[in-house]
C-alpha atoms as a PDB file:
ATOM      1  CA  UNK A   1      41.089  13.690 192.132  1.00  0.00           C
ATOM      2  CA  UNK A   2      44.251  15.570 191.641  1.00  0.00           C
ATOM      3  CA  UNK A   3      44.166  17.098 194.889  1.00  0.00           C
ATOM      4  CA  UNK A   4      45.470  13.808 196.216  1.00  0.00           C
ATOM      5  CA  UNK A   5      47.643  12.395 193.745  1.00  0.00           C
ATOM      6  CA  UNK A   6      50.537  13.344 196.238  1.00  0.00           C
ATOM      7  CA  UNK A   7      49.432  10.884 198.863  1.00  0.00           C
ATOM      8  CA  UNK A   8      47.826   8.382 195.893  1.00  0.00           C
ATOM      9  CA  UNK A   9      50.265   4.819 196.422  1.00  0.00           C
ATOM     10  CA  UNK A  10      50.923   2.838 193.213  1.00  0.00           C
ATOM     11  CA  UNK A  11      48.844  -0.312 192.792  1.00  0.00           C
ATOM     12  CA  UNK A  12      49.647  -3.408 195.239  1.00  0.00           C
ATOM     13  CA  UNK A  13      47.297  -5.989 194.180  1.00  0.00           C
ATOM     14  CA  UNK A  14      46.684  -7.431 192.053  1.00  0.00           C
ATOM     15  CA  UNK A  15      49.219  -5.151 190.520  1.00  0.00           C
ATOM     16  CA  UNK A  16      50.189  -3.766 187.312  1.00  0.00           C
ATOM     17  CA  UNK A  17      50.772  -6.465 185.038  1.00  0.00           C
ATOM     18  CA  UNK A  18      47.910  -8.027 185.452  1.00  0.00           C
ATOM     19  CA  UNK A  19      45.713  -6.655 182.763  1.00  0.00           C
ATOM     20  CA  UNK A  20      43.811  -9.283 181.086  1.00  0.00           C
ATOM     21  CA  UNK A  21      40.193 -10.319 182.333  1.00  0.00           C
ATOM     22  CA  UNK A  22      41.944 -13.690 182.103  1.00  0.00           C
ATOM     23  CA  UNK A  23      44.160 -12.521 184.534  1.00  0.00           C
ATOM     24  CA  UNK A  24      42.172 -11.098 186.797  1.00  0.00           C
ATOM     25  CA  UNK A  25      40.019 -14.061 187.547  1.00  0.00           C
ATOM     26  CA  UNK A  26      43.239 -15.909 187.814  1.00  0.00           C
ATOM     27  CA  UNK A  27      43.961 -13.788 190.607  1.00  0.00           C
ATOM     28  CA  UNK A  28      40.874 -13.915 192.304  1.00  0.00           C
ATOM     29  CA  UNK A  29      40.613 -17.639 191.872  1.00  0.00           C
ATOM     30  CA  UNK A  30      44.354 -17.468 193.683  1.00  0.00           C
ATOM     31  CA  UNK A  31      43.323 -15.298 196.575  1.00  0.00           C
ATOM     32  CA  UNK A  32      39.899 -14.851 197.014  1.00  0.00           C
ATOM     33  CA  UNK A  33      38.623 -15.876 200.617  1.00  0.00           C
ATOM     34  CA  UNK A  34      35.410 -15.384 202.863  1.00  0.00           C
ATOM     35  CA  UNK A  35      34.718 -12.390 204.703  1.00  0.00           C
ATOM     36  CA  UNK A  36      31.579 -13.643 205.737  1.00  0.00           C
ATOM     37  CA  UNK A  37      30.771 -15.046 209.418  1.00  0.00           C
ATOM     38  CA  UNK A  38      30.217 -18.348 209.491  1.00  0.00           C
ATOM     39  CA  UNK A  39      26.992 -19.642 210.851  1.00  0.00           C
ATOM     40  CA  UNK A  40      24.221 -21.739 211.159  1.00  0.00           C
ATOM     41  CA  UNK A  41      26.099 -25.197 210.557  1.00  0.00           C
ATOM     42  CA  UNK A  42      24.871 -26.869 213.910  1.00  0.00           C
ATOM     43  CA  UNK A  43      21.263 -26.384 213.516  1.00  0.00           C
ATOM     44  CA  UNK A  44      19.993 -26.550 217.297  1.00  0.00           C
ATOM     45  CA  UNK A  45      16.459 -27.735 217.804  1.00  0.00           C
ATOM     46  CA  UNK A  46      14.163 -30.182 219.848  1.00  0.00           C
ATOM     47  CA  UNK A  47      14.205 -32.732 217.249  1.00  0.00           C
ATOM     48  CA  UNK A  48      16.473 -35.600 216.421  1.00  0.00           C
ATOM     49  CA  UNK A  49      17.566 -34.542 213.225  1.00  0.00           C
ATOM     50  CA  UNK A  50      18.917 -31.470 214.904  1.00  0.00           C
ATOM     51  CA  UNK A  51      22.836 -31.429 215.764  1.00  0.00           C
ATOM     52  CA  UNK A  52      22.236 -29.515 218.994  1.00  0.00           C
ATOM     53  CA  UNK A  53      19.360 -29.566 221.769  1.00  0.00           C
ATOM     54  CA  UNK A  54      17.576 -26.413 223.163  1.00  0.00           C
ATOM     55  CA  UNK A  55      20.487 -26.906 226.058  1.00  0.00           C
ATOM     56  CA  UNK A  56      23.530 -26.546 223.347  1.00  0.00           C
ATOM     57  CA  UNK A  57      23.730 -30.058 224.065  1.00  0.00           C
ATOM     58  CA  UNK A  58      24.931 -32.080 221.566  1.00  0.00           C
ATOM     59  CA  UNK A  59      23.313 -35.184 220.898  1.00  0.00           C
ATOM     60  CA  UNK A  60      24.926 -38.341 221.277  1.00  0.00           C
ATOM     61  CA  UNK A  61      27.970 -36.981 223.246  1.00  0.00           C
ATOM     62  CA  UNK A  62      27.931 -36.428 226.779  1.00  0.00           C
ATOM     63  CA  UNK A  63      29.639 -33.279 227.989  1.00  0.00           C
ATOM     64  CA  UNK A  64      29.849 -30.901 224.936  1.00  0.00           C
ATOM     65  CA  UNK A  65      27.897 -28.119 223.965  1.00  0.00           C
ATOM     66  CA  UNK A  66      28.356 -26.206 221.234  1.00  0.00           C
ATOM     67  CA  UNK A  67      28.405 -22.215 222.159  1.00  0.00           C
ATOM     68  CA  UNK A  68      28.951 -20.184 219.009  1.00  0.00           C
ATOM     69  CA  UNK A  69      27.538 -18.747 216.247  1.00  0.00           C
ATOM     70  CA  UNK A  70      27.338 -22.504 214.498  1.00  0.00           C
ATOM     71  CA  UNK A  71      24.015 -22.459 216.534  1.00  0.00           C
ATOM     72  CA  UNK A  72      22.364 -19.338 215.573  1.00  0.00           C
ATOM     73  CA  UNK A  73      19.103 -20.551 212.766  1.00  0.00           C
ATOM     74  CA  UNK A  74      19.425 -17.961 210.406  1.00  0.00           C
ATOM     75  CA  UNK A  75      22.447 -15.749 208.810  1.00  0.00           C
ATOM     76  CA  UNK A  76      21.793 -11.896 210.274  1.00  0.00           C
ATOM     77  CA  UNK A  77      22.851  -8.652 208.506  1.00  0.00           C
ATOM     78  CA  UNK A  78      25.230  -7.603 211.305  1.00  0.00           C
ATOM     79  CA  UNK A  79      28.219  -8.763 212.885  1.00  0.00           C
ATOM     80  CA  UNK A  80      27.607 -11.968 214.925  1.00  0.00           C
ATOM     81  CA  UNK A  81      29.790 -10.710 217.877  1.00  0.00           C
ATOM     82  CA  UNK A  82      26.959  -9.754 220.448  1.00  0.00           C
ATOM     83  CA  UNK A  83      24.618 -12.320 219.652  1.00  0.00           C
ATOM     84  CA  UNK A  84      27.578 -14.926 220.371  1.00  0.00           C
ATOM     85  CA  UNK A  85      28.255 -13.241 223.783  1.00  0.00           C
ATOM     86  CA  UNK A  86      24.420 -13.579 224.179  1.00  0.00           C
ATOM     87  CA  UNK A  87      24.598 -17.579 223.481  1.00  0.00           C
ATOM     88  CA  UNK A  88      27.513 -17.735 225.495  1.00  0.00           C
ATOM     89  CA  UNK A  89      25.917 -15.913 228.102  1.00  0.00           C
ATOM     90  CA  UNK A  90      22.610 -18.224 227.978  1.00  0.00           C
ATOM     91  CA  UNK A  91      25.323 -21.636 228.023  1.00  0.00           C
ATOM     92  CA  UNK A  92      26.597 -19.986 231.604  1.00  0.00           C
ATOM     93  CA  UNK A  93      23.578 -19.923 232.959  1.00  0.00           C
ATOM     94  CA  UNK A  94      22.257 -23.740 231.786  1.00  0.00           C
ATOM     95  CA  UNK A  95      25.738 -25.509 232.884  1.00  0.00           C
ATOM     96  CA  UNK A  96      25.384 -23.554 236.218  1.00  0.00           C
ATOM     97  CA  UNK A  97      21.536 -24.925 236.338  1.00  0.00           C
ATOM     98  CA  UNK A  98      22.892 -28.357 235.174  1.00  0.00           C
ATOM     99  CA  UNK A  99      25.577 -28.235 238.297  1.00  0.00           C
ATOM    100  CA  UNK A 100      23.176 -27.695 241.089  1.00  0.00           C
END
């Protein structure tokens, strides 16, 4: 679009020289990284197998609970900010019910 070749910047990455497809896997071999929220690596569950009790307990350890998205079953098509709050948010309330 020629209309915005004033404001179009030269380009950065992987940059100029790099030409070949050779090259350019290089590069993404070099730099590529995740973008993806990671998830579902503590599966939570009432049986043993399972990392982490219905309570975020985890089993074996006293005194630690895992409250993140490491919990969560399945990976979801959103962001996993508010359903992290909402785990957090459940933890509150089960260590307060665990305290009295």
């Amino acid at each position: 679009q020629t209309a915005l070749d004033e404001y179009r910047a030269e380009e950065n990455l992987p940059g100029a020289d790099v030409t070949t497809d050779d090259q350019i896997d290089g590069h993404i071999r070099a730099t590529g990284v995740t973008v993806h929220h990671p998830s579902g690596t503590c599966r939570m569950g009432s049986d043993e197998s399972s990392v982490v009790d219905p309570e975020l307990k985890v089993r074996g350890v006293d005194k630690l609970r895992v409250v993140d998205a490491s919990v969560m079953p399945d990976l979801i098509s959103g962001n996993i900010h508010a359903p992290v709050l909402m785990i957090a948010e459940k933890a509150a309330d089960l260590i307060k019910q665990s305290a009295d």
